[in-house]
C-alpha atoms as a PDB file:
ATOM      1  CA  UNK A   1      31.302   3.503 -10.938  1.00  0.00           C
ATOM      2  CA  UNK A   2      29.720   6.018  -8.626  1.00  0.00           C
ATOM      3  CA  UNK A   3      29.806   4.533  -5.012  1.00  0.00           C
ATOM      4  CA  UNK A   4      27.110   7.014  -4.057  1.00  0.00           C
ATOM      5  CA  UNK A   5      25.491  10.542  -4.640  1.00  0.00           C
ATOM      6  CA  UNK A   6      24.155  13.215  -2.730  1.00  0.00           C
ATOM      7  CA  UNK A   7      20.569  14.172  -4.051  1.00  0.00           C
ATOM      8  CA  UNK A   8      20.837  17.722  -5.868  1.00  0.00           C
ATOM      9  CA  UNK A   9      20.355  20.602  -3.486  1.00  0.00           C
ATOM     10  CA  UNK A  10      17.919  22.509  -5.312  1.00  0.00           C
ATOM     11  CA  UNK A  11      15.774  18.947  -4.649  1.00  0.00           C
ATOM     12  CA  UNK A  12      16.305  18.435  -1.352  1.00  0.00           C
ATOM     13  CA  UNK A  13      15.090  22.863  -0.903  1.00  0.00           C
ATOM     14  CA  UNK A  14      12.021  22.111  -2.559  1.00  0.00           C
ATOM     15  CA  UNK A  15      11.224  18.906  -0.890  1.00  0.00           C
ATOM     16  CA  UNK A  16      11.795  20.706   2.222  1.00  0.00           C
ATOM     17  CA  UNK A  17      10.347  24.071   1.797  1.00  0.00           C
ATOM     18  CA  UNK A  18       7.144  21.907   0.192  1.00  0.00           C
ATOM     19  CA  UNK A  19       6.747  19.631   3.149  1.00  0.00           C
ATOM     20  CA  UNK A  20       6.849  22.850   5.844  1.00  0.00           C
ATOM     21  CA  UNK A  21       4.362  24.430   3.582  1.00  0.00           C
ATOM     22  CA  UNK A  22       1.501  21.311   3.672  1.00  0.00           C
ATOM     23  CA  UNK A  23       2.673  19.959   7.092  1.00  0.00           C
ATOM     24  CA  UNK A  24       0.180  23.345   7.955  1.00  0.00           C
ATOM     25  CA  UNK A  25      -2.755  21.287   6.146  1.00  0.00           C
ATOM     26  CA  UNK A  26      -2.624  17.963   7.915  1.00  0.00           C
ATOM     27  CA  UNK A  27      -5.582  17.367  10.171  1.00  0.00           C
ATOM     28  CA  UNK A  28      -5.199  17.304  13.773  1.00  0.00           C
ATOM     29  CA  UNK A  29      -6.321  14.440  15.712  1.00  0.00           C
ATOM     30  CA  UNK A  30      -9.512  15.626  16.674  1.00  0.00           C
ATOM     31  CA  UNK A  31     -10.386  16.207  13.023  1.00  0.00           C
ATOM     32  CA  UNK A  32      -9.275  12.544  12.438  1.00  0.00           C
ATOM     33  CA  UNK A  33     -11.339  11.422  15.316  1.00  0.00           C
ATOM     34  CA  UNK A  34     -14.798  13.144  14.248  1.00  0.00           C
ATOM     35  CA  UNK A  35     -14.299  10.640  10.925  1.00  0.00           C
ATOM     36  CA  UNK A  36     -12.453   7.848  12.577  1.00  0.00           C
ATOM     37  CA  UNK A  37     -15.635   6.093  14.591  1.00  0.00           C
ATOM     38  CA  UNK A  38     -16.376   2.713  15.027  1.00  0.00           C
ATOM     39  CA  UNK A  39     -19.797   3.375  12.808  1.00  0.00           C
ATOM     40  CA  UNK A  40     -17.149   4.362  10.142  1.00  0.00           C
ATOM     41  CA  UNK A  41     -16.000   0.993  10.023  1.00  0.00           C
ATOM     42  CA  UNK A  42     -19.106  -1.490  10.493  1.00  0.00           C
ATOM     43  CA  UNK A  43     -21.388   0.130   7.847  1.00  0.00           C
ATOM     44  CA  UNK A  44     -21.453  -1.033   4.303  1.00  0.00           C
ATOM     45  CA  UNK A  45     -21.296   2.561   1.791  1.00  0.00           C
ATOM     46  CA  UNK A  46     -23.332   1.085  -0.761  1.00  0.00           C
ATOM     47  CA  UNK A  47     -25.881  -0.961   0.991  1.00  0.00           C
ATOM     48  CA  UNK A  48     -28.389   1.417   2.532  1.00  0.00           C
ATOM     49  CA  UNK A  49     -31.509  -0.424   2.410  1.00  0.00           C
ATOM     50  CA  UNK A  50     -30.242  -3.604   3.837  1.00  0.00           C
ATOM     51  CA  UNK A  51     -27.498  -2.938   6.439  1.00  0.00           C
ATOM     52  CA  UNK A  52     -25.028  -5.384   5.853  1.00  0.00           C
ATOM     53  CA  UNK A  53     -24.206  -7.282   9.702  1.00  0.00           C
ATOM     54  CA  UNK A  54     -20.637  -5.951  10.720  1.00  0.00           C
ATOM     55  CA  UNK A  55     -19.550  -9.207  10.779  1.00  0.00           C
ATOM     56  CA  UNK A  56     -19.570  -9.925   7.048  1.00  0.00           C
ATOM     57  CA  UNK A  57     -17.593  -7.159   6.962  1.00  0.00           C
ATOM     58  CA  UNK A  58     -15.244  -8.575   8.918  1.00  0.00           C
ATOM     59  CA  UNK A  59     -14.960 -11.898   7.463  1.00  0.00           C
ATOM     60  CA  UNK A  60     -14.257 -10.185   3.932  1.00  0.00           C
ATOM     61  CA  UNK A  61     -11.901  -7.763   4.888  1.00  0.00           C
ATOM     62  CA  UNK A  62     -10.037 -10.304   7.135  1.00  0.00           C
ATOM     63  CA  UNK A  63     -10.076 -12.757   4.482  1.00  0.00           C
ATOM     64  CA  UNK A  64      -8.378 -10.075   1.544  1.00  0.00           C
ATOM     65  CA  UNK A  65      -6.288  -9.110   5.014  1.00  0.00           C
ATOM     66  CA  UNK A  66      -4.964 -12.610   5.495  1.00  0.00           C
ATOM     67  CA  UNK A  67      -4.522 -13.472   1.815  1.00  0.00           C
ATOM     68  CA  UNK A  68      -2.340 -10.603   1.673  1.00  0.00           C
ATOM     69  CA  UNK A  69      -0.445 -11.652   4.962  1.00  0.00           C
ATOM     70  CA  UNK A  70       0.074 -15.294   3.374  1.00  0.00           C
ATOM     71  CA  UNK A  71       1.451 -14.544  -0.650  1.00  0.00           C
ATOM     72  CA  UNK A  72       3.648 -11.943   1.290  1.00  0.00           C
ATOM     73  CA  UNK A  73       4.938 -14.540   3.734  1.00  0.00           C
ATOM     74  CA  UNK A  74       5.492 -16.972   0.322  1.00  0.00           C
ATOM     75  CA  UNK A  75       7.041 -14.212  -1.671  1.00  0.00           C
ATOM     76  CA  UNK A  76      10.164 -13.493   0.937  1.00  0.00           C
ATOM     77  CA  UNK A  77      10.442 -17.224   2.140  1.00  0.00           C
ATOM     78  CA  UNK A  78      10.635 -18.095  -1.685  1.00  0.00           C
ATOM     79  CA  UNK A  79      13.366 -18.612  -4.079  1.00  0.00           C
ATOM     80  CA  UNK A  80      13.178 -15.564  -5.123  1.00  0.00           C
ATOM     81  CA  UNK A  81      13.936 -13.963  -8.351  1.00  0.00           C
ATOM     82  CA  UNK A  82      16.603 -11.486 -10.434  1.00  0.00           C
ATOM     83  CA  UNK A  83      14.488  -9.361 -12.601  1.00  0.00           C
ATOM     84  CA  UNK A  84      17.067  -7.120 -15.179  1.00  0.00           C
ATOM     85  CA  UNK A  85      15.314  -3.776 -16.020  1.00  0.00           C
ATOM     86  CA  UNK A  86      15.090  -3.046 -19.029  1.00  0.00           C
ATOM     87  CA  UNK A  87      16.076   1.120 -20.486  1.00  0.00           C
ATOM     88  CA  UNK A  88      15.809   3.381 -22.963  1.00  0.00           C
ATOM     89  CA  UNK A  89      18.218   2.792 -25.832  1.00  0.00           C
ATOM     90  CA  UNK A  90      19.798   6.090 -25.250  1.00  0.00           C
ATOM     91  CA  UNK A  91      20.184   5.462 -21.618  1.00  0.00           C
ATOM     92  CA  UNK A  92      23.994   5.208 -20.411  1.00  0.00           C
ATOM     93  CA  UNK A  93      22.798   2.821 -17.350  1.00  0.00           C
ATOM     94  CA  UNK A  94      23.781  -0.550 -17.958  1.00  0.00           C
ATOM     95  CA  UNK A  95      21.288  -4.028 -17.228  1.00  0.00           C
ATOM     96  CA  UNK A  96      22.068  -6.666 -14.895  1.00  0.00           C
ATOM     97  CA  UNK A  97      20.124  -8.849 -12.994  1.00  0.00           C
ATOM     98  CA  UNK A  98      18.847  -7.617  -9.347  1.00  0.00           C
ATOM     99  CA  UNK A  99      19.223 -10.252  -6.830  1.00  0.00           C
ATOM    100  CA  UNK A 100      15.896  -9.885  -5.281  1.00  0.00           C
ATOM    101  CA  UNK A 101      15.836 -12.578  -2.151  1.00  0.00           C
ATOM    102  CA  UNK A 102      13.872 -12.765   1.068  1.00  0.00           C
ATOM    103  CA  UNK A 103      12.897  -9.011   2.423  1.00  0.00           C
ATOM    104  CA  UNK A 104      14.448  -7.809  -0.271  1.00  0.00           C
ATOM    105  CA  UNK A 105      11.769  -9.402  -2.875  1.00  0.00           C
ATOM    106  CA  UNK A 106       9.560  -6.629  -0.783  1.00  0.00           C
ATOM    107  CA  UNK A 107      11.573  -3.723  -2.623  1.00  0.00           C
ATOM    108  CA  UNK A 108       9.896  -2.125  -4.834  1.00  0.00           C
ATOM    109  CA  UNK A 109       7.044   0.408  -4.188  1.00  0.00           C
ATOM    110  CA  UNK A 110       4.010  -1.955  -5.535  1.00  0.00           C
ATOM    111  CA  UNK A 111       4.672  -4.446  -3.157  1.00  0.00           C
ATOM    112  CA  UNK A 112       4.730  -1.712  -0.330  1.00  0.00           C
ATOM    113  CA  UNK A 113       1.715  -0.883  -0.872  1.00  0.00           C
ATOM    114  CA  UNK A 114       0.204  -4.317  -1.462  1.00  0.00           C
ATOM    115  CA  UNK A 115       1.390  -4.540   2.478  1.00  0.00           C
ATOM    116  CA  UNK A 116       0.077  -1.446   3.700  1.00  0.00           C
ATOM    117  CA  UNK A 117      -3.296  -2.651   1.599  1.00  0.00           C
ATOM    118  CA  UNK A 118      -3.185  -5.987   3.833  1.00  0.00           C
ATOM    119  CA  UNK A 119      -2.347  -3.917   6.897  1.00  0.00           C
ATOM    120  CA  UNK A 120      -5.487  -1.574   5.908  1.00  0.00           C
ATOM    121  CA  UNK A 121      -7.627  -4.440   5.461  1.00  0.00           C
ATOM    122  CA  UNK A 122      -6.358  -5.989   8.575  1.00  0.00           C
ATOM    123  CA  UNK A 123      -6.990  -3.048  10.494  1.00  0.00           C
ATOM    124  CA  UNK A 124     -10.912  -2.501   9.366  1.00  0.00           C
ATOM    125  CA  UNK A 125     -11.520  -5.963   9.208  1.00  0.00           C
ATOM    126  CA  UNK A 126     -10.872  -6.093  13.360  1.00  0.00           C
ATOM    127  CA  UNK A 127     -12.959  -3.456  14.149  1.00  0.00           C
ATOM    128  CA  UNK A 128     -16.156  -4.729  12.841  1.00  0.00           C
ATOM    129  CA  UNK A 129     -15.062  -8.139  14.510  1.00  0.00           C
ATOM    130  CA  UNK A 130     -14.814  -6.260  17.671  1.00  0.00           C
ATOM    131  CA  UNK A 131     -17.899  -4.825  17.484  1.00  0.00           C
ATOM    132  CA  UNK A 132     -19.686  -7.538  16.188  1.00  0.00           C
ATOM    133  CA  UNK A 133     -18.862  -9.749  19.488  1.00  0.00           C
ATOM    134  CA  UNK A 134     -19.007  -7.478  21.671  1.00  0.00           C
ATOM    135  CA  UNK A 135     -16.438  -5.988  22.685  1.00  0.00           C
ATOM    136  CA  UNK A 136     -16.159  -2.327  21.735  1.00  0.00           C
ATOM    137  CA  UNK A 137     -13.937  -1.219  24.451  1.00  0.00           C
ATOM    138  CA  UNK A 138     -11.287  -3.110  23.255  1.00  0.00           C
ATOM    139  CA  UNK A 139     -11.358  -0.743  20.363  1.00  0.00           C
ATOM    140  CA  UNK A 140      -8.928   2.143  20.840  1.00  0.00           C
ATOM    141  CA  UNK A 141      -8.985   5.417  19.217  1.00  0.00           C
ATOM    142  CA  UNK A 142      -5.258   4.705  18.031  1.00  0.00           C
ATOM    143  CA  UNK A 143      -7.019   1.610  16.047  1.00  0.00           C
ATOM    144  CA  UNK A 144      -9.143   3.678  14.825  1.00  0.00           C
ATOM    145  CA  UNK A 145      -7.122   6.335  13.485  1.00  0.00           C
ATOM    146  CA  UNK A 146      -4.393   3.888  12.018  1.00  0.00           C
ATOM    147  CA  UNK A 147      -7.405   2.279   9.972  1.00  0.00           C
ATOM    148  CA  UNK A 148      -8.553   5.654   8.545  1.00  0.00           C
ATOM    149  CA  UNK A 149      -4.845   6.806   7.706  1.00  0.00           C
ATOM    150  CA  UNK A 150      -3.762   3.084   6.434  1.00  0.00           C
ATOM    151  CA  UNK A 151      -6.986   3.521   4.308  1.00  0.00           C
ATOM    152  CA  UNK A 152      -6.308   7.256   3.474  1.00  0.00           C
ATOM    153  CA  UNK A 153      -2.744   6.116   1.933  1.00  0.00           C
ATOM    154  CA  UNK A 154      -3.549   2.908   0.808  1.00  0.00           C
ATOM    155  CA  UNK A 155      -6.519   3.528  -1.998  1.00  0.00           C
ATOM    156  CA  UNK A 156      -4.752   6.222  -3.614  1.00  0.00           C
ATOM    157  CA  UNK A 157      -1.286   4.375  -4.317  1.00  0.00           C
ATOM    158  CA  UNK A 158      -3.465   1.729  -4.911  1.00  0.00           C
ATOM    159  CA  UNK A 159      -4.989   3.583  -8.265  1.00  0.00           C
ATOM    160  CA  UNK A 160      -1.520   5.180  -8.559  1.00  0.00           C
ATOM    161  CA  UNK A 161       0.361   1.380  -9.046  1.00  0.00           C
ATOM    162  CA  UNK A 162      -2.168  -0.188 -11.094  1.00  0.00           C
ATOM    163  CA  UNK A 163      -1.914   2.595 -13.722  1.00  0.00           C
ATOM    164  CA  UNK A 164       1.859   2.927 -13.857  1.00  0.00           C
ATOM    165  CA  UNK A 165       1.626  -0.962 -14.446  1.00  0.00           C
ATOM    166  CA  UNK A 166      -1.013  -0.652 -16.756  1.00  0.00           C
ATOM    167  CA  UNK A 167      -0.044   2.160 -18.774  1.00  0.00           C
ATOM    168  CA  UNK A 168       4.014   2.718 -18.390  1.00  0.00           C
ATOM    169  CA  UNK A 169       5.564  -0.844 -17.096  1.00  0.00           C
ATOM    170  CA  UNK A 170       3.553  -3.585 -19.528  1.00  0.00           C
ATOM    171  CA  UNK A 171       3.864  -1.854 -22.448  1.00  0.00           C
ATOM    172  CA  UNK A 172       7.309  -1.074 -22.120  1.00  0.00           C
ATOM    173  CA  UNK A 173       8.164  -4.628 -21.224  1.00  0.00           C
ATOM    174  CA  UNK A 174       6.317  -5.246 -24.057  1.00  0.00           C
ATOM    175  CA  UNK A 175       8.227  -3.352 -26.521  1.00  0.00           C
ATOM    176  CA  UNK A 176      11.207  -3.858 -25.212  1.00  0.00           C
ATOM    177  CA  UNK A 177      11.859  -7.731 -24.441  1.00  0.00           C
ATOM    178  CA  UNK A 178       8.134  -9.309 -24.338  1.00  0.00           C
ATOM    179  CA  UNK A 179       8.966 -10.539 -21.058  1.00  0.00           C
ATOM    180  CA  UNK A 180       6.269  -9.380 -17.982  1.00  0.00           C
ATOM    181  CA  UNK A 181       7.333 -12.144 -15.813  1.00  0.00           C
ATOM    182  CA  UNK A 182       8.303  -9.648 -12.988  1.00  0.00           C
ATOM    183  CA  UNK A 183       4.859  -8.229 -13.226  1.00  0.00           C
ATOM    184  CA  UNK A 184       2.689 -11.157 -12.365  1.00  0.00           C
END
């Protein structure tokens, strides 16, 4: 077996000469502070005619926030599991079981982002709370901008992981054992 192996060079150039090119495009604070504002976060998108009271907003954002914070708490204090991939029939990797226990159940990339989605909600959920009470000035720009960006991550790999499930992981399990256990 191969104890470990360097990534090939020409990946790690274009990973690096990709991520000097955009780091040019990422918005500077200030442009993350004209969006980031506290009426960002208290005012429903889709309800203009009745403005819905910041602190619904809270309570339902809160609520997926803590939900989130609780099956994630279950999941690594849990038995556990050992999924065992399944590959192509050509493949030369062999199957065996992963021993996925306690932070490691947290692993793969879907469940990643199903924290950073809590975290997100977590993060918007408070500021409406804050303001809905009160107290505004306990609201710091830094909470503010971590909100946006959690957001700004969190919805796209959001689409991104329900379609690879949808589309590339079910209906290979499908095919290949009829077992989708590890996806539920």
């Amino acid at each position: 077996t191969l104890p470990s192996a360097p990534p090939p060079v020409h990946s790690v150039i274009f990973v690096a000469i990709s991520g000097i090119a955009l780091f040019h495009s990422l918005p500077s604070l200030h442009d993350i502070d004209q969006v980031a504002t506290i009426q960002t976060f208290t005012s429903a998108v889709l309800d203009n005619d009745n403005q819905q009271h910041p602190a619904c907003l809270a309570i339902a954002r809160l609520t997926f926030g803590l939900f989130v914070l609780i099956t994630t708490i279950t999941r690594v204090l849990g038995k556990g599991m050992a999924p065992q991939p399944t590959y192509l029939p050509k493949s030369k990797l062999k199957a065996a079981p992963l021993a996925l226990v306690g932070l490691r159940t947290l692993a793969a990339f879907t469940l990643w982002m199903w924290v950073l989605l809590g975290i997100c909600f977590m993060l918007t959920g408070s500021i409406p709370l804050l303001h809905a009470i009160d107290r505004s000035d306990l609201i710091s720009p830094w909470h503010l901008r971590l909100a946006l960006l959690s957001f700004e991550v969190s919805a796209p790999c959001a689409f991104l992981v329900s379609t690879v499930v949808k589309y590339a992981l079910w209906p290979h399990a499908l095919k290949s054992n009829g077992n989708t256990e590890p996806f539920k």
